[in-house]
Protein backbone atom coordinates (compact mmCIF):
# COMPACT_ATOMS: atom_id res chain seq x y z
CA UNK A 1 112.07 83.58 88.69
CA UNK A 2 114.68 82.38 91.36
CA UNK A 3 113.81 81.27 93.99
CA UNK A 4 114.12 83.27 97.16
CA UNK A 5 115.20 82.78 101.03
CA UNK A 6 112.50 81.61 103.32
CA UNK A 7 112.01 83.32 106.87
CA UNK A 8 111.83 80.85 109.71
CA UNK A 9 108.03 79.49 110.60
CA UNK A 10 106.18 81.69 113.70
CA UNK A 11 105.01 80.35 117.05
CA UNK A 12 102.86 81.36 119.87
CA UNK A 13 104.72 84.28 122.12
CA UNK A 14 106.89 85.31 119.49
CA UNK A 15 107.14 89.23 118.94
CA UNK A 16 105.48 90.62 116.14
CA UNK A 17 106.11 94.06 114.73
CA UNK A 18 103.28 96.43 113.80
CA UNK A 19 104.87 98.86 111.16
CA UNK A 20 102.83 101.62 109.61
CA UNK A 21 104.77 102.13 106.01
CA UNK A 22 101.97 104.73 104.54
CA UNK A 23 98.89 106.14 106.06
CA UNK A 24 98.72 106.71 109.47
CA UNK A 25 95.79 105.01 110.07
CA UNK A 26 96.55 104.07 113.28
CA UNK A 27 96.44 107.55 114.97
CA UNK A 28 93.31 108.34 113.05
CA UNK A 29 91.19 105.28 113.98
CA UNK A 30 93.25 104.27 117.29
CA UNK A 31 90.14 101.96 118.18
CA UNK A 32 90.08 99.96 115.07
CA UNK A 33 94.18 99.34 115.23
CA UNK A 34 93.72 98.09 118.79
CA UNK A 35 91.19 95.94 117.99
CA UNK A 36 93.30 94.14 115.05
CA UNK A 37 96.52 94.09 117.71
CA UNK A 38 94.15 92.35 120.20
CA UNK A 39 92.69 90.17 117.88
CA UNK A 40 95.68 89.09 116.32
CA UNK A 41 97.74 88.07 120.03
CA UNK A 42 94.28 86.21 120.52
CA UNK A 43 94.20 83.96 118.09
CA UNK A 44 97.70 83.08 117.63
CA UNK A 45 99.44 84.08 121.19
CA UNK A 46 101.72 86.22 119.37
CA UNK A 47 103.13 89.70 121.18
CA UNK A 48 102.58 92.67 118.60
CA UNK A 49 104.85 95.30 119.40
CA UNK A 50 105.08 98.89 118.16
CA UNK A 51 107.98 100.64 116.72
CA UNK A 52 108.85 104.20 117.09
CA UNK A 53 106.76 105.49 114.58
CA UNK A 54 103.71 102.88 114.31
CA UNK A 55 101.41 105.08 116.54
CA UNK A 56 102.23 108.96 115.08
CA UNK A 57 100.01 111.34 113.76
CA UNK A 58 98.91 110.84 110.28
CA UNK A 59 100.16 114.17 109.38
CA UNK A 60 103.64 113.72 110.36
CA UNK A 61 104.04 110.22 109.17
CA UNK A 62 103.22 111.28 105.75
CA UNK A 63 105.89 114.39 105.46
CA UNK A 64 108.26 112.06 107.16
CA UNK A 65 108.82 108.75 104.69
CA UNK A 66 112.18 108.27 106.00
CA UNK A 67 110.91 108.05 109.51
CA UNK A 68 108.79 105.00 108.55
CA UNK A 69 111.51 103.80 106.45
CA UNK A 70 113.79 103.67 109.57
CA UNK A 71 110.76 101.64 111.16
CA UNK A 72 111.25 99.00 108.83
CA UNK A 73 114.89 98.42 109.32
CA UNK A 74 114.95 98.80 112.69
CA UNK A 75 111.88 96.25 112.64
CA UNK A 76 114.31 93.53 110.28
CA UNK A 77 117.06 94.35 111.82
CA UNK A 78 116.34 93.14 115.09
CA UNK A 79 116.51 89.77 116.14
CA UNK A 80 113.70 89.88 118.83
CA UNK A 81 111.44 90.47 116.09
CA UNK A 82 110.40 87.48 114.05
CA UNK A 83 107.72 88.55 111.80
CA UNK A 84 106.50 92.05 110.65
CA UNK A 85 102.78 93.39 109.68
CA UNK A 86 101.72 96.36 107.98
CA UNK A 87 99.61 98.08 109.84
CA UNK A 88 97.51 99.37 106.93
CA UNK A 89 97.66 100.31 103.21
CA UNK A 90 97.41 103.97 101.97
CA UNK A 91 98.80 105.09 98.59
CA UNK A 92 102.50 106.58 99.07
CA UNK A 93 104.76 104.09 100.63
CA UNK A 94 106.62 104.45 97.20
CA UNK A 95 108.17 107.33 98.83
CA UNK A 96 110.03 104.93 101.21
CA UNK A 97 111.98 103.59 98.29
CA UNK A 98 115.56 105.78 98.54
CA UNK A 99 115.96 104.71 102.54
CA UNK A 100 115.15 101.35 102.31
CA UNK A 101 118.31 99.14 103.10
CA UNK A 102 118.57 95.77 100.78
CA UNK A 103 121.37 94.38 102.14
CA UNK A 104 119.64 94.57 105.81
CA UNK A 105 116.79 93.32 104.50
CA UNK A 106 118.63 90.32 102.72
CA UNK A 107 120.81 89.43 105.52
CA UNK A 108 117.52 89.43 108.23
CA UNK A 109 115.12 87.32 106.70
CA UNK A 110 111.73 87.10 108.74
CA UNK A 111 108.06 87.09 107.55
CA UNK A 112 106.70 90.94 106.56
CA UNK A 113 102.67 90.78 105.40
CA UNK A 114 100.39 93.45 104.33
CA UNK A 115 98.32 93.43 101.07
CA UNK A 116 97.53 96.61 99.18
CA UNK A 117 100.07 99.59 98.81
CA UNK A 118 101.97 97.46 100.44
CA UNK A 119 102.85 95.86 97.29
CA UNK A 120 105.69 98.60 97.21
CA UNK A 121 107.70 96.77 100.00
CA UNK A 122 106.80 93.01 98.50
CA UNK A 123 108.84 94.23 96.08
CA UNK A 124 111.44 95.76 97.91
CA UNK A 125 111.87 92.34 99.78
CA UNK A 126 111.99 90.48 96.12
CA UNK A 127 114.53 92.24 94.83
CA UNK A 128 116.65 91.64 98.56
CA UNK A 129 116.05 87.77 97.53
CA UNK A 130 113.12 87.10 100.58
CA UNK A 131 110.13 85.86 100.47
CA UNK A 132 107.02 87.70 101.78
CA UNK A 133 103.75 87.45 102.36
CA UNK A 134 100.67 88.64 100.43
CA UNK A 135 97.94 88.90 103.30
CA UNK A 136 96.02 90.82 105.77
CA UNK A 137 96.88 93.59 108.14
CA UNK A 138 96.44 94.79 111.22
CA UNK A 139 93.40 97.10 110.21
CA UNK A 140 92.21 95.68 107.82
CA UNK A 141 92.08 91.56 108.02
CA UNK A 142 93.30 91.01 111.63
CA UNK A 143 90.88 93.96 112.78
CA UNK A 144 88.00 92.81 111.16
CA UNK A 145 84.10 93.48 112.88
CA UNK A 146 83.07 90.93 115.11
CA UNK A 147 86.68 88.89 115.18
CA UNK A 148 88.64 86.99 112.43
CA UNK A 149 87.19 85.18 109.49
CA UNK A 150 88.01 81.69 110.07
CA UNK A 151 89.28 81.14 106.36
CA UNK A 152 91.50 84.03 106.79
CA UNK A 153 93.03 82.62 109.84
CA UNK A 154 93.38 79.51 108.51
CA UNK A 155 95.41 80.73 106.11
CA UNK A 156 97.76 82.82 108.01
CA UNK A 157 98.41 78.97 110.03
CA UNK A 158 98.78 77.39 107.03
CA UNK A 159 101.37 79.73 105.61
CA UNK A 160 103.18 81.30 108.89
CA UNK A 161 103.16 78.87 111.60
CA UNK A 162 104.08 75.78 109.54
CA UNK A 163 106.84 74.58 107.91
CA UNK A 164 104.59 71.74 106.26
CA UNK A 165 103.71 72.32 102.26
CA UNK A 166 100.95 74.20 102.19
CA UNK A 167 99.11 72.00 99.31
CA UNK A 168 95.90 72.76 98.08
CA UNK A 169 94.41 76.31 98.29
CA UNK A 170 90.36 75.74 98.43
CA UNK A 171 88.01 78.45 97.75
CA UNK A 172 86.14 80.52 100.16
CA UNK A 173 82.58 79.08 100.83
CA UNK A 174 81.11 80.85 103.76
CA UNK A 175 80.30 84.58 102.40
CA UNK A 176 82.42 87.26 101.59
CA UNK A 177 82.39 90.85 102.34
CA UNK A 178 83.32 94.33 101.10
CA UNK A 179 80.79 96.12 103.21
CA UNK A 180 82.45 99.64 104.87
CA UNK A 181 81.48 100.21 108.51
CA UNK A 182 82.73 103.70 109.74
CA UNK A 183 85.76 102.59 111.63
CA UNK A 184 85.27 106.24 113.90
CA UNK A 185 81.91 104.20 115.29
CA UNK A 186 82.87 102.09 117.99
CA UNK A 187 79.99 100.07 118.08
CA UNK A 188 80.63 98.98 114.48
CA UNK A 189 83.49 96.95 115.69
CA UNK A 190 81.18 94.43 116.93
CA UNK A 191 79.02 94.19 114.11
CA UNK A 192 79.52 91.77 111.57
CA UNK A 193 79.53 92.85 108.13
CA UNK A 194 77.02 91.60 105.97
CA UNK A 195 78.18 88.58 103.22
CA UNK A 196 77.15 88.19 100.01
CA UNK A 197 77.08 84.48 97.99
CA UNK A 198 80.24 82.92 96.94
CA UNK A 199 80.30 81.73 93.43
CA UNK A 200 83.60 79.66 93.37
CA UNK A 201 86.96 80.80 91.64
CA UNK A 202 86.30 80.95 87.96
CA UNK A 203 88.73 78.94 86.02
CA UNK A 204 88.24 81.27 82.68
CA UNK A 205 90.57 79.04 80.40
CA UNK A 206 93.34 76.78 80.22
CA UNK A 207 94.13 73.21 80.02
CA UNK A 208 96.71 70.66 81.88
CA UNK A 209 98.96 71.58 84.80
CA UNK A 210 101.19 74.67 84.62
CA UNK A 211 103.87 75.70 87.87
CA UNK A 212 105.48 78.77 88.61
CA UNK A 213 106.24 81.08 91.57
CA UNK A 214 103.83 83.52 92.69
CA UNK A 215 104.41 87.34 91.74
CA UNK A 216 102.34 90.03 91.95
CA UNK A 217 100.38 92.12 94.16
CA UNK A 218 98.03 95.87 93.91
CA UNK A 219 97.49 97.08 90.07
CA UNK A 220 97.81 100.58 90.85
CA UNK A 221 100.64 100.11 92.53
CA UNK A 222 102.40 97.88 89.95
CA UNK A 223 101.65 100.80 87.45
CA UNK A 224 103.59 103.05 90.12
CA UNK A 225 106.64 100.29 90.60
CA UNK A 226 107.08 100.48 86.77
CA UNK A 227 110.67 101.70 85.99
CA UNK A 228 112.18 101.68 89.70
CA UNK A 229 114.90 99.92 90.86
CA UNK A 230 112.71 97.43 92.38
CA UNK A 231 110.90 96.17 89.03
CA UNK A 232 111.90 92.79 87.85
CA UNK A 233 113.81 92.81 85.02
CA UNK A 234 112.10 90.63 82.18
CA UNK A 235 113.40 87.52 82.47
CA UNK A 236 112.73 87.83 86.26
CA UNK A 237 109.27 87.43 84.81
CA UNK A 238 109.60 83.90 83.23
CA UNK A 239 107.44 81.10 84.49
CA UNK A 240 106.20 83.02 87.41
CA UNK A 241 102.50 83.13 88.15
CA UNK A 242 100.82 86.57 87.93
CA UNK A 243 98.80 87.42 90.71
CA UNK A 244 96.61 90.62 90.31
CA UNK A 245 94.15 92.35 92.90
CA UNK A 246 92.18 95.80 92.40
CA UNK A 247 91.88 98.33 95.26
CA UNK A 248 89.02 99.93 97.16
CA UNK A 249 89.01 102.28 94.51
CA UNK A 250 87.66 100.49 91.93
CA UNK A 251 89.50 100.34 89.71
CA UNK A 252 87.08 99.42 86.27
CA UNK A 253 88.00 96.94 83.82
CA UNK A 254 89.41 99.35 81.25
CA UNK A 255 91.91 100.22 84.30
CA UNK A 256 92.63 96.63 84.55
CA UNK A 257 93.04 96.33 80.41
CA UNK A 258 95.40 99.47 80.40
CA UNK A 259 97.87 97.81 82.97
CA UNK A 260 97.96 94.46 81.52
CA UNK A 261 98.29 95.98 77.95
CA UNK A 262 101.46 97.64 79.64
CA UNK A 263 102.54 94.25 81.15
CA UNK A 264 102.18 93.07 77.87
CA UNK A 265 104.31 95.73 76.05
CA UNK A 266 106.96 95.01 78.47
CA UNK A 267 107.06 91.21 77.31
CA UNK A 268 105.55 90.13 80.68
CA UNK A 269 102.50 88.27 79.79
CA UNK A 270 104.18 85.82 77.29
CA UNK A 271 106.60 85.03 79.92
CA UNK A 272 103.99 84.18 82.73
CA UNK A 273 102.67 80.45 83.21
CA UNK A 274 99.38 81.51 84.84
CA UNK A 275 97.28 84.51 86.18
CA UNK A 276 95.58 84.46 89.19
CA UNK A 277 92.77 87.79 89.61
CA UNK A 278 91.32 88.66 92.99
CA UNK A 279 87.71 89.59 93.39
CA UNK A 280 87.16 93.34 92.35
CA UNK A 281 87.66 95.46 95.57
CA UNK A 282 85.57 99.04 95.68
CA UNK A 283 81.90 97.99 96.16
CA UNK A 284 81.92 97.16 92.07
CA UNK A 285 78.98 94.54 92.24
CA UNK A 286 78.90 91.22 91.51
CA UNK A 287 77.48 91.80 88.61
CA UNK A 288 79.79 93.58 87.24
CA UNK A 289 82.66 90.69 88.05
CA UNK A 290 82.26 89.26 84.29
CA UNK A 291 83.19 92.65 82.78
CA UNK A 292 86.64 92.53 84.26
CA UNK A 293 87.07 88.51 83.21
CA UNK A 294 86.23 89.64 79.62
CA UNK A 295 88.74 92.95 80.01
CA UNK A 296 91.51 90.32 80.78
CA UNK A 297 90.42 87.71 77.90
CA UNK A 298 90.52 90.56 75.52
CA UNK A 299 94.34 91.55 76.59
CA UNK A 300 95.74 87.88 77.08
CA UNK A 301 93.75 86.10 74.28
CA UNK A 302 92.48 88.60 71.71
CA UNK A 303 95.86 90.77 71.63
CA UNK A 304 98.36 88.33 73.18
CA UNK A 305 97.34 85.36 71.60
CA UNK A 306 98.03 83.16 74.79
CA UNK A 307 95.20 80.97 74.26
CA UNK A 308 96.37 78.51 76.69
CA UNK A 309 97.33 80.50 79.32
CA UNK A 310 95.65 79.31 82.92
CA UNK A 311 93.61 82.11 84.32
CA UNK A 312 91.16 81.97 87.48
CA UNK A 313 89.43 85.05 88.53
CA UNK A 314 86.83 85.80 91.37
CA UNK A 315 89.60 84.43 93.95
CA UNK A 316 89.99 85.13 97.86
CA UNK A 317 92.54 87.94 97.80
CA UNK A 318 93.42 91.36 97.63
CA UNK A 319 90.71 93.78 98.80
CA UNK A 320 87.42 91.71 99.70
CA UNK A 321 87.05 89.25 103.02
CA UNK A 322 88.31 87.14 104.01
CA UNK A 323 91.53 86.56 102.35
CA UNK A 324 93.73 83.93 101.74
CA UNK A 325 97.49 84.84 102.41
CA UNK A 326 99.94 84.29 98.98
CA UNK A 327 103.37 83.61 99.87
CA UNK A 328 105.45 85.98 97.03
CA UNK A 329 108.11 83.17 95.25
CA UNK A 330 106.80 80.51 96.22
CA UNK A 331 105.90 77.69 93.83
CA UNK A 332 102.55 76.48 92.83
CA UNK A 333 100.42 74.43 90.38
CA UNK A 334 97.42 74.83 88.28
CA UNK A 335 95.53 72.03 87.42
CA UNK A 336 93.17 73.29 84.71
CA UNK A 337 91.32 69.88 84.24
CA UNK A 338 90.51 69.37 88.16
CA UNK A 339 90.05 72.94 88.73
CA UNK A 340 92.45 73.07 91.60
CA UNK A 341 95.37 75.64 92.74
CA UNK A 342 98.17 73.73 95.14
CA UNK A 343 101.11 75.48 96.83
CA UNK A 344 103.81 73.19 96.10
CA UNK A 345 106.28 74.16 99.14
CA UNK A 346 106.09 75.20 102.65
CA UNK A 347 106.93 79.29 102.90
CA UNK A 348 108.89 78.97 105.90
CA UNK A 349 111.50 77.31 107.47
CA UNK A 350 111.66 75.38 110.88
């Protein structure tokens, strides 16, 4: 995997574009996207600005994919804006795919982070050569009950406003969440959501230090990206590290088998250096968490053979919070013996 062109650092008053690329959450729950726009200015004096279409009815937005398409472009294309943020997820942003301009893309590099079906325009900005951002959005991360999770933001400094390496990525120790409070309840917006223990990321196997540059994103979606012109061609695979998440959902561990088994067929998994799996997202239970580690040792060791292959599971992405943000190409280490995950690089430029 090559690596790829790195949009320049944020700081405090720069504009910030809120894009809505799928569901129109925004119109539906207009309470819980001003919260996250409010409580993303707050804590890092940015100014989060809307574009045409951020704010439209649901409805429209979703008969209308070029519409949010143009959003986009118009959002890179502009040189006020220095950093774009879905708004939310949804499940059809694939849709977006035949108006999405490359070349515009390519030639306008600037930080664009969402998590989720958002996956769909990671890729799009892969396969223009720039990095992006793996991380929380407006709704759902920088709109979260009660104000931010201080790991989350910590990782959105970390990665956005520095140009420093980012070094060593440490677990989550203060509770995590995937409790649903009815975002149409505005009283719930000041509510906390209840945590539940953290057990640690859970180094399943592997031994010595192994580097590549982060890849990945949503299963489902993956599944959908298969065979567009935005899928990485094979070798685009090699050495990268595999990062995997699972959506609200639920996806179950045979899911999770079924896609990697395709990965596999495609040549993926013997070209990877590590895999990195994100807490189950859906409300599966903790104690269901093992089945999914022992779906993915059955794929990668019992019919891959990759015996040696580093893979940590239980980790602080994708759809549980808080979440850490993963810069897309950018290189990192896994030190099997000391148990330790280390971006090697700084994802932006001064």
């Amino acid at each position: 995997m090559k690596p790829l062109i790195k949009p320049h650092r944020l700081h405090p008053g720069d504009k910030v574009a809120a894009v809505t690329l799928s569901w129109g959450g925004p119109s539906v729950f207009p309470g819980r996207y001003q919260a996250g726009k409010r409580q993303l200015e707050a804590a890092f004096g940015v100014q989060v600005v809307e574009m045409p279409h951020t704010l439209s009815e649901a409805g429209w937005l979703k008969t209308h994919p070029q519409a949010r398409a143009e959003d986009l472009m118009q959002a890179f294309a502009d040189p006020d804006i220095k950093a774009i943020v879905s708004t939310i997820g949804g499940e059809d942003s694939i849709r977006l795919l035949p108006y999405l301009d490359l070349e515009v893309i390519r030639n306008n590099p600037k930080i664009f982070m969402g998590y989720s079906d958002t996956t769909v325009t990671h890729f799009a900005c892969r396969k223009a050569g720039i990095g992006s951002f793996y991380g929380p959005s407006i709704m759902a991360g920088f709109g979260e009950n009660g104000g931010l999770f201080p790991y989350m933001a910590d990782s959105v400094r970390r990665t956005l406003f520095s140009s420093e390496q980012i070094g060593v990525v440490v677990p989550n120790t203060q509770g995590w969440t995937d409790e649903r409070l009815d975002w149409g309840v505005p009283a719930n917006q000041a509510r906390k959501r209840a945590l539940q223990h953290c057990s640690g990321w859970n180094f399943l196997q592997g031994s010595g230090v192994h580097r590549g540059r982060l890849l990945g994103g949503c299963i489902e979606v993956l599944d959908w990206l298969r065979g567009t012109p935005v899928w990485p061609a094979g070798e685009e695979w090699q050495d990268s590290v595999l990062f995997l998440e699972t959506s609200e959902d639920g996806p179950s561990p045979l899911d999770v088998a079924r896609l990697l088994r395709a990965l596999a067929a495609q040549g993926v998994l013997k070209r990877i250096s590590g895999l990195l799996f994100g807490r189950p997202g859906g409300e599966v239970g903790a104690e269901h968490f093992g089945e999914y580690d022992q779906a993915i040792l059955e794929i990668c060791v019992g019919e891959e053979g990759l015996n040696d292959l580093p893979i940590v599971t239980n980790m602080d992405f994708g759809h549980t919070d808080p979440m850490l943000v993963l810069p897309m190409g950018a290189q990192v280490q896994i030190d099997c013996a000391r148990r330790e995950l280390a971006i090697l690089e700084s994802a932006v430029v001064e």
